[in-house]
PDB file of N, CA and C in Angstrom:
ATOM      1  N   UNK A   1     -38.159 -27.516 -11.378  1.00  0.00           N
ATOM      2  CA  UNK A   1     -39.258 -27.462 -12.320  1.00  0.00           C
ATOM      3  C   UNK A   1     -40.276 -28.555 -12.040  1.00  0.00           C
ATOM      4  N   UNK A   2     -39.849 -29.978 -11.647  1.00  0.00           N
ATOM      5  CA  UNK A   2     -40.304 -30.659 -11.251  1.00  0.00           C
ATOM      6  C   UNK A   2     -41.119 -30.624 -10.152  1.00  0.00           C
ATOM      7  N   UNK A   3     -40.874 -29.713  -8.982  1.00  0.00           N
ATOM      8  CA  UNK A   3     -41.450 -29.863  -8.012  1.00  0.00           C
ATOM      9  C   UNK A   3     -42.904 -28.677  -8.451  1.00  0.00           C
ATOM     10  N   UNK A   4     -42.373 -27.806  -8.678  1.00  0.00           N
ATOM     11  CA  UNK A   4     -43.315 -26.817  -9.203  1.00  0.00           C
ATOM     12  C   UNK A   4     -44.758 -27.765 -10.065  1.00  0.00           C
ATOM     13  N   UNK A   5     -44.527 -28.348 -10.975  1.00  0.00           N
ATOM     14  CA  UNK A   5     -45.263 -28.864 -11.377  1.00  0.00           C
ATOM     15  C   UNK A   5     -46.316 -30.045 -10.822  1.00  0.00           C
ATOM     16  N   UNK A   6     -45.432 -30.793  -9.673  1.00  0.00           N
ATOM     17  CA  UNK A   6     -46.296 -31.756  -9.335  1.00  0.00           C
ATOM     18  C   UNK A   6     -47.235 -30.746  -7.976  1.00  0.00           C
ATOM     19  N   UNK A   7     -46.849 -29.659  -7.589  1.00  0.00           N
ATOM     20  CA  UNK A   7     -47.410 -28.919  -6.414  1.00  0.00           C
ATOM     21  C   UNK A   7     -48.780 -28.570  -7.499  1.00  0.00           C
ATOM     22  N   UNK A   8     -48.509 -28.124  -8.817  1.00  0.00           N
ATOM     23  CA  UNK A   8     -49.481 -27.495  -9.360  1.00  0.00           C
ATOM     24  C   UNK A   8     -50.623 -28.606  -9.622  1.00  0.00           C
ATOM     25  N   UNK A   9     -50.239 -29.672  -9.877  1.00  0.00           N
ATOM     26  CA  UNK A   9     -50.829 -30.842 -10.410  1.00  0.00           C
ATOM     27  C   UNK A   9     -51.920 -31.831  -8.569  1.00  0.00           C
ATOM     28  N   UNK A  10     -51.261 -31.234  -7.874  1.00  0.00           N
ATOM     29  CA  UNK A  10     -51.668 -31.490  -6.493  1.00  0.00           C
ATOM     30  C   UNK A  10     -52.891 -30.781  -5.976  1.00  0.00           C
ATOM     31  N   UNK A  11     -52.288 -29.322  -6.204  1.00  0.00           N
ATOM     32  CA  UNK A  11     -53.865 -28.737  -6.157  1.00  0.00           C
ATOM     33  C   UNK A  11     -54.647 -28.946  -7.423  1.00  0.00           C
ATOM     34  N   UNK A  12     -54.614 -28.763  -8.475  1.00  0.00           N
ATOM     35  CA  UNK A  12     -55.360 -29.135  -9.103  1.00  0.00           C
ATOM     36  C   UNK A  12     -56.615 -29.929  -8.929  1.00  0.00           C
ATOM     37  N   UNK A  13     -55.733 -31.536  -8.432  1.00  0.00           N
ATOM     38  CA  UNK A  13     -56.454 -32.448  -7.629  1.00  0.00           C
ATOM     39  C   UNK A  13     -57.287 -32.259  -6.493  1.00  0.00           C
ATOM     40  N   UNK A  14     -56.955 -31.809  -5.588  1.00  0.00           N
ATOM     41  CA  UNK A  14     -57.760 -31.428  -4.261  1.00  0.00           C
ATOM     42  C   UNK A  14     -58.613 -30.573  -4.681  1.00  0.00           C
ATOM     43  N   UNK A  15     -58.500 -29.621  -5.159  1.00  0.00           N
ATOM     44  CA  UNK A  15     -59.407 -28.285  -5.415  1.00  0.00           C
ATOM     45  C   UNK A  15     -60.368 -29.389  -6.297  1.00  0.00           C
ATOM     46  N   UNK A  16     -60.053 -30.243  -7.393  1.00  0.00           N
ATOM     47  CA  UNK A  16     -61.093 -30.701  -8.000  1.00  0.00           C
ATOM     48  C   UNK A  16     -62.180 -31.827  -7.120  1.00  0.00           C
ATOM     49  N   UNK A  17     -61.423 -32.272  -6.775  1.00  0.00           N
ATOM     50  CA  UNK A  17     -61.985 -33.195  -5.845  1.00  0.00           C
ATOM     51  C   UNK A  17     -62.938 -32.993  -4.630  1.00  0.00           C
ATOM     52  N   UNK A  18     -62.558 -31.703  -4.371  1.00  0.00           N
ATOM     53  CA  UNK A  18     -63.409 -30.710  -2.971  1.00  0.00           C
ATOM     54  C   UNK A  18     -64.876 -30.277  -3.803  1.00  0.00           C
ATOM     55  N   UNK A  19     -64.604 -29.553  -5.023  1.00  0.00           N
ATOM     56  CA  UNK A  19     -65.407 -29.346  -5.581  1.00  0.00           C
ATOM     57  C   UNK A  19     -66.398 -30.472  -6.297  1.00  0.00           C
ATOM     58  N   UNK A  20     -65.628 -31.329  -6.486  1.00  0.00           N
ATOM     59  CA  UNK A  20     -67.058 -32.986  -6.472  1.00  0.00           C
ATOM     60  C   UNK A  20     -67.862 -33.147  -5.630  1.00  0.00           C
ATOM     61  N   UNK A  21     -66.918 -33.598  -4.638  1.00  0.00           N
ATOM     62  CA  UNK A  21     -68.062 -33.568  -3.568  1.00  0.00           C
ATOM     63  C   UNK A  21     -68.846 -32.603  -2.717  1.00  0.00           C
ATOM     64  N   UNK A  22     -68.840 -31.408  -3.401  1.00  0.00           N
ATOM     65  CA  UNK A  22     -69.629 -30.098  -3.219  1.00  0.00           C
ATOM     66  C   UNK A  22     -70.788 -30.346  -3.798  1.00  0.00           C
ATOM     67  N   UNK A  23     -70.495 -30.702  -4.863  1.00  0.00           N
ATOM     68  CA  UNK A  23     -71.813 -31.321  -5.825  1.00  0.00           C
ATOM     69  C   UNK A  23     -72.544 -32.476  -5.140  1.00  0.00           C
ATOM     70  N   UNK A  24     -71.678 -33.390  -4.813  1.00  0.00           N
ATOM     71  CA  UNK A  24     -72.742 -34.257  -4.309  1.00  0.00           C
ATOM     72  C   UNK A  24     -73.214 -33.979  -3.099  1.00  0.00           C
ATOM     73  N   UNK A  25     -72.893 -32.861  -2.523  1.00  0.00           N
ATOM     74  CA  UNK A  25     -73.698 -32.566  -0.977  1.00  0.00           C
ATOM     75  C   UNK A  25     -74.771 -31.581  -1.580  1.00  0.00           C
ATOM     76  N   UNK A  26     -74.559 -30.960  -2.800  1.00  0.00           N
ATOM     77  CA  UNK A  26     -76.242 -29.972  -3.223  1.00  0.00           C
ATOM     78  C   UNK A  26     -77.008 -31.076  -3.852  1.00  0.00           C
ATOM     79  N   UNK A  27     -76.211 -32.251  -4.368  1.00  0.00           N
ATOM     80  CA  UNK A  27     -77.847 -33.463  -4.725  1.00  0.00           C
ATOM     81  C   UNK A  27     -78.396 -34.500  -3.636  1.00  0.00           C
ATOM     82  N   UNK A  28     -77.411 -34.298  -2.441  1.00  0.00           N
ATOM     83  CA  UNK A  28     -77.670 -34.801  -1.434  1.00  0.00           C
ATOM     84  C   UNK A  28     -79.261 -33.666  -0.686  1.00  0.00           C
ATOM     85  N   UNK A  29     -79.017 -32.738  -0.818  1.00  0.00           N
ATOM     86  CA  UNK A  29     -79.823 -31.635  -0.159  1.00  0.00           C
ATOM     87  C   UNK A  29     -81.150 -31.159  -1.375  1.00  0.00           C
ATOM     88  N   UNK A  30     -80.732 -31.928  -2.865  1.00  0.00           N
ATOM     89  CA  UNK A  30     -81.874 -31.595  -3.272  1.00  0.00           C
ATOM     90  C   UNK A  30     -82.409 -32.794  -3.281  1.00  0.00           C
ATOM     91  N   UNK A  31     -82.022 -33.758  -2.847  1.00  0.00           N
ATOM     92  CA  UNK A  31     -83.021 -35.352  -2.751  1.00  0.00           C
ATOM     93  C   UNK A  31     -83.825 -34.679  -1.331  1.00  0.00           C
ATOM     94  N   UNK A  32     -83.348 -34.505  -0.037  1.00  0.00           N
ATOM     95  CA  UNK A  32     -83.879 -34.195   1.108  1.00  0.00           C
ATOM     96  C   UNK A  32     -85.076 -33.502   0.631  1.00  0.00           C
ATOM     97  N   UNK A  33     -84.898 -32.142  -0.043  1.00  0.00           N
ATOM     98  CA  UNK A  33     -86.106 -31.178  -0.282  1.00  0.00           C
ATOM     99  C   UNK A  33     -87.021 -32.179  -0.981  1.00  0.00           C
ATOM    100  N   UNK A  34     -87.063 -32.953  -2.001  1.00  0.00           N
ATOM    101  CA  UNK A  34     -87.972 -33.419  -2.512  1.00  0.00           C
ATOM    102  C   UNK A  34     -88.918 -34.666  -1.565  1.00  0.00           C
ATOM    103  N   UNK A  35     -87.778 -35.459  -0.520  1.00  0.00           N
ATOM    104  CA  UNK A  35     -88.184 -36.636   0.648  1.00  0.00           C
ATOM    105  C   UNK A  35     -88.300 -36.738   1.765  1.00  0.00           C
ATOM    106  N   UNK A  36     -88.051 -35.382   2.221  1.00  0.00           N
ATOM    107  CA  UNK A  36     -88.117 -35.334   3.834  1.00  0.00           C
ATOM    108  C   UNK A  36     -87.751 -32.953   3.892  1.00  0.00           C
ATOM    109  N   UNK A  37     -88.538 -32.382   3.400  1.00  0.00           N
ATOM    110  CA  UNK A  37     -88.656 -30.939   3.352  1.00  0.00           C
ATOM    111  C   UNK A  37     -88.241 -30.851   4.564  1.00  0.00           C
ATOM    112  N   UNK A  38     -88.864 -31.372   5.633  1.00  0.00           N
ATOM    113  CA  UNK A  38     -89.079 -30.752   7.369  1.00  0.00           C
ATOM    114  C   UNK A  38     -87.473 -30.838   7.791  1.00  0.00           C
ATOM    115  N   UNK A  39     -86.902 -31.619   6.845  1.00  0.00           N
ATOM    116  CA  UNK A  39     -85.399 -31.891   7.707  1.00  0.00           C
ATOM    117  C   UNK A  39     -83.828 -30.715   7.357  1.00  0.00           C
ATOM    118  N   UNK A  40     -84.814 -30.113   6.421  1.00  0.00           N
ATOM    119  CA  UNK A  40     -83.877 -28.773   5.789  1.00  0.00           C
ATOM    120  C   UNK A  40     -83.769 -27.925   7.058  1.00  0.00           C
ATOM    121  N   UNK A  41     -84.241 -28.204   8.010  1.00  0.00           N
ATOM    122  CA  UNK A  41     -83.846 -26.787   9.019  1.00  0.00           C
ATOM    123  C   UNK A  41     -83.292 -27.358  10.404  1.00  0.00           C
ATOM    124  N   UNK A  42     -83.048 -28.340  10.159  1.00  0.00           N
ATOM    125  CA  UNK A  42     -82.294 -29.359  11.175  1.00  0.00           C
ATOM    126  C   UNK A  42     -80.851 -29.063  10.619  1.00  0.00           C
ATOM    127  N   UNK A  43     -79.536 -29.416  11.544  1.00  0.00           N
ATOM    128  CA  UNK A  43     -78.480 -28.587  11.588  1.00  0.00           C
ATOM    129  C   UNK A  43     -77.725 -29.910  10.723  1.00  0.00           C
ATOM    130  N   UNK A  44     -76.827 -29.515   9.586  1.00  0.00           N
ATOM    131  CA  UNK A  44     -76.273 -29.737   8.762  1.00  0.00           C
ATOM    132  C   UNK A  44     -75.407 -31.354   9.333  1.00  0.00           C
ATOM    133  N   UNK A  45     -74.880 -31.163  10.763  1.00  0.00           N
ATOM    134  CA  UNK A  45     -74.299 -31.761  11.347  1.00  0.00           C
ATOM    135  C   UNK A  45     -74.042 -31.872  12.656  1.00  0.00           C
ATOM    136  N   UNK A  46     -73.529 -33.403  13.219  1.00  0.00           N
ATOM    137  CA  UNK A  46     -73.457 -32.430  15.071  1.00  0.00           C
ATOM    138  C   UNK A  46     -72.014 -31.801  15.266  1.00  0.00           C
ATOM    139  N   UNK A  47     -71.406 -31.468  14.282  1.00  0.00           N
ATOM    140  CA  UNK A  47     -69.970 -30.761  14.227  1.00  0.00           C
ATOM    141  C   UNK A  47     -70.610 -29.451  13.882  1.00  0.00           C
ATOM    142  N   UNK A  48     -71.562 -28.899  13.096  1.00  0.00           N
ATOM    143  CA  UNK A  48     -72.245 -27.579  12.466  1.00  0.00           C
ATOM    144  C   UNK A  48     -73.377 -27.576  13.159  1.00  0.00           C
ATOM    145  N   UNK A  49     -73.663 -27.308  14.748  1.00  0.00           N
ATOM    146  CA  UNK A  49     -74.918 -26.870  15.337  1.00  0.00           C
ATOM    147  C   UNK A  49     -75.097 -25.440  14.621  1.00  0.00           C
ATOM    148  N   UNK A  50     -74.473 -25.044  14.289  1.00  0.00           N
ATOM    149  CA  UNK A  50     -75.029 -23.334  13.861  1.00  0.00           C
ATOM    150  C   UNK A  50     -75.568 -22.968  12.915  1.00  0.00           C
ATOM    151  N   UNK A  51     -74.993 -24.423  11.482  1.00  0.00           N
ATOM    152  CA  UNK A  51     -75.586 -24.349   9.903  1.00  0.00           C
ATOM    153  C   UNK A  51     -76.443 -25.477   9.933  1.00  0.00           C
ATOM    154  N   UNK A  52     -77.807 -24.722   9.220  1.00  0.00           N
ATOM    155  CA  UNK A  52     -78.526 -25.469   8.497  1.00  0.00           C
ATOM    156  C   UNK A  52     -78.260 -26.124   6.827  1.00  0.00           C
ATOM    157  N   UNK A  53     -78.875 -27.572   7.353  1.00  0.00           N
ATOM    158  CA  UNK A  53     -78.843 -28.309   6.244  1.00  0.00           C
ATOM    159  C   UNK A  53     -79.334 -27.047   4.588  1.00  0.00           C
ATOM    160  N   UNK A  54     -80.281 -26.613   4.646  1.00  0.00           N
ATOM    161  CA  UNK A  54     -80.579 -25.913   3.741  1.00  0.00           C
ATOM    162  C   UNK A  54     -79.721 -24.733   3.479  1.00  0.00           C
ATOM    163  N   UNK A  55     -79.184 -24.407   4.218  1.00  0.00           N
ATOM    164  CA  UNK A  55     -77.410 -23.126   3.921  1.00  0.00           C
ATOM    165  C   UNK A  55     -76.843 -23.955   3.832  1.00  0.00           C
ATOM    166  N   UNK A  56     -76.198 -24.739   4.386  1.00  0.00           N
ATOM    167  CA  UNK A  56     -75.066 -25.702   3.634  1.00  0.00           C
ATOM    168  C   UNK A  56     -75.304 -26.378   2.233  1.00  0.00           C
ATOM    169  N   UNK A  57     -76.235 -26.343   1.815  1.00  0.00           N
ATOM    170  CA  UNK A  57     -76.558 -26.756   0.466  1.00  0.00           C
ATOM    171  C   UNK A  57     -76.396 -25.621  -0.351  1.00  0.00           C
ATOM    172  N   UNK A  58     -77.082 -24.670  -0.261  1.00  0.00           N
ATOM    173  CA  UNK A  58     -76.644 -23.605  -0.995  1.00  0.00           C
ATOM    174  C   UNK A  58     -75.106 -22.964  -1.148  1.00  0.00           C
ATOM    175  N   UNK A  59     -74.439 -23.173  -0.085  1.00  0.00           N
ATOM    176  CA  UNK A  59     -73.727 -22.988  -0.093  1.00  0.00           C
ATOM    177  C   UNK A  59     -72.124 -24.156  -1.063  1.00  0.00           C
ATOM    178  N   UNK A  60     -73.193 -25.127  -0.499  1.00  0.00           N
ATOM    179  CA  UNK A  60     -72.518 -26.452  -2.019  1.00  0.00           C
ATOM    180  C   UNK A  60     -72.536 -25.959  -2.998  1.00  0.00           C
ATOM    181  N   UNK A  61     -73.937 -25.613  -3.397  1.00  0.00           N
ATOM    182  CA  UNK A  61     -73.812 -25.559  -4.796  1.00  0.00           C
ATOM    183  C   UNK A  61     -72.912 -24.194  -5.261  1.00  0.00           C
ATOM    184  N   UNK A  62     -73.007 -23.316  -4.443  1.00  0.00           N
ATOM    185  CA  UNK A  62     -71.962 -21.734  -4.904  1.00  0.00           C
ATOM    186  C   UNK A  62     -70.414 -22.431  -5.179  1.00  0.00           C
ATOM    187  N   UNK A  63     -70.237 -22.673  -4.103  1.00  0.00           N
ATOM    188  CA  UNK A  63     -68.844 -23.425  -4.163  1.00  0.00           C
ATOM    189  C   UNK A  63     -68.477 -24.586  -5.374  1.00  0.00           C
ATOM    190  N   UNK A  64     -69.428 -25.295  -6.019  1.00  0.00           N
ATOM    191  CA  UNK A  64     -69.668 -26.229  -6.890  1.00  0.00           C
ATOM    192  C   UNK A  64     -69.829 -25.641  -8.504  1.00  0.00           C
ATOM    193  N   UNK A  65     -70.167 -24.146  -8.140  1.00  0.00           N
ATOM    194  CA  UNK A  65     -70.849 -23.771  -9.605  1.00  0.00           C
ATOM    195  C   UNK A  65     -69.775 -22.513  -9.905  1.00  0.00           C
ATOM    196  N   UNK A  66     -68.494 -22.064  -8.773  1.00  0.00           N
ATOM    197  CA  UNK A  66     -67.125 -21.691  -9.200  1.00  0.00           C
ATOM    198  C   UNK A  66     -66.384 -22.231  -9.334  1.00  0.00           C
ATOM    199  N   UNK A  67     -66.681 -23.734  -9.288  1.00  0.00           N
ATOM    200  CA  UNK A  67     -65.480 -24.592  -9.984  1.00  0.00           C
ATOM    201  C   UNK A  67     -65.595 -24.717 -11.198  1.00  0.00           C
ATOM    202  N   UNK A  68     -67.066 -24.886 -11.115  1.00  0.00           N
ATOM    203  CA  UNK A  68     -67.276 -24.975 -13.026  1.00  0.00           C
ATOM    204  C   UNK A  68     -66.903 -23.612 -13.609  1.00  0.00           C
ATOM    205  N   UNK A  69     -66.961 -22.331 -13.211  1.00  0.00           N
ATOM    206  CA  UNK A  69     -66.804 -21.693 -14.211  1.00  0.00           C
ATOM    207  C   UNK A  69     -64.797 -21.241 -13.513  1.00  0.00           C
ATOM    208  N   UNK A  70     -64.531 -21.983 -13.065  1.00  0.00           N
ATOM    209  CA  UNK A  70     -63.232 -21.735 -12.994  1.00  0.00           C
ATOM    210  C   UNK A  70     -62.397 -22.695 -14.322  1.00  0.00           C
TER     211      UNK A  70
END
């Protein structure tokens, strides 16, 4: 019973925690749009040549705004 519970209590954690900092990568990407626009289409990362900064934000916030309604 014990173990069951701390597994549940584990994700809990991670899943919440993933989803924080989901959030702070869509206010990270809405500071950019407001201080530097031109840099939204520059690639998210040099690990993500394929995603743009501006899809990866959107994509924060989707991921950010089913935690809340989870």
């Amino acid at each position: 019973m014990k173990v069951a519970l701390g597994r549940k209590t584990l994700f809990t954690k991670v899943v919440g925690n993933a989803l924080l900092y989901d959030l702070l990568v869509w206010n990270d990407g809405v500071v950019i749009q407001f201080t530097n626009p031109m840099r939204l289409a520059v690639p998210a990362s040099h690990l993500l040549i394929w995603m743009r900064t501006d899809i990866f934000t959107v994509l924060s916030f989707l991921v950010s705004a089913f935690g809340f309604f989870m």
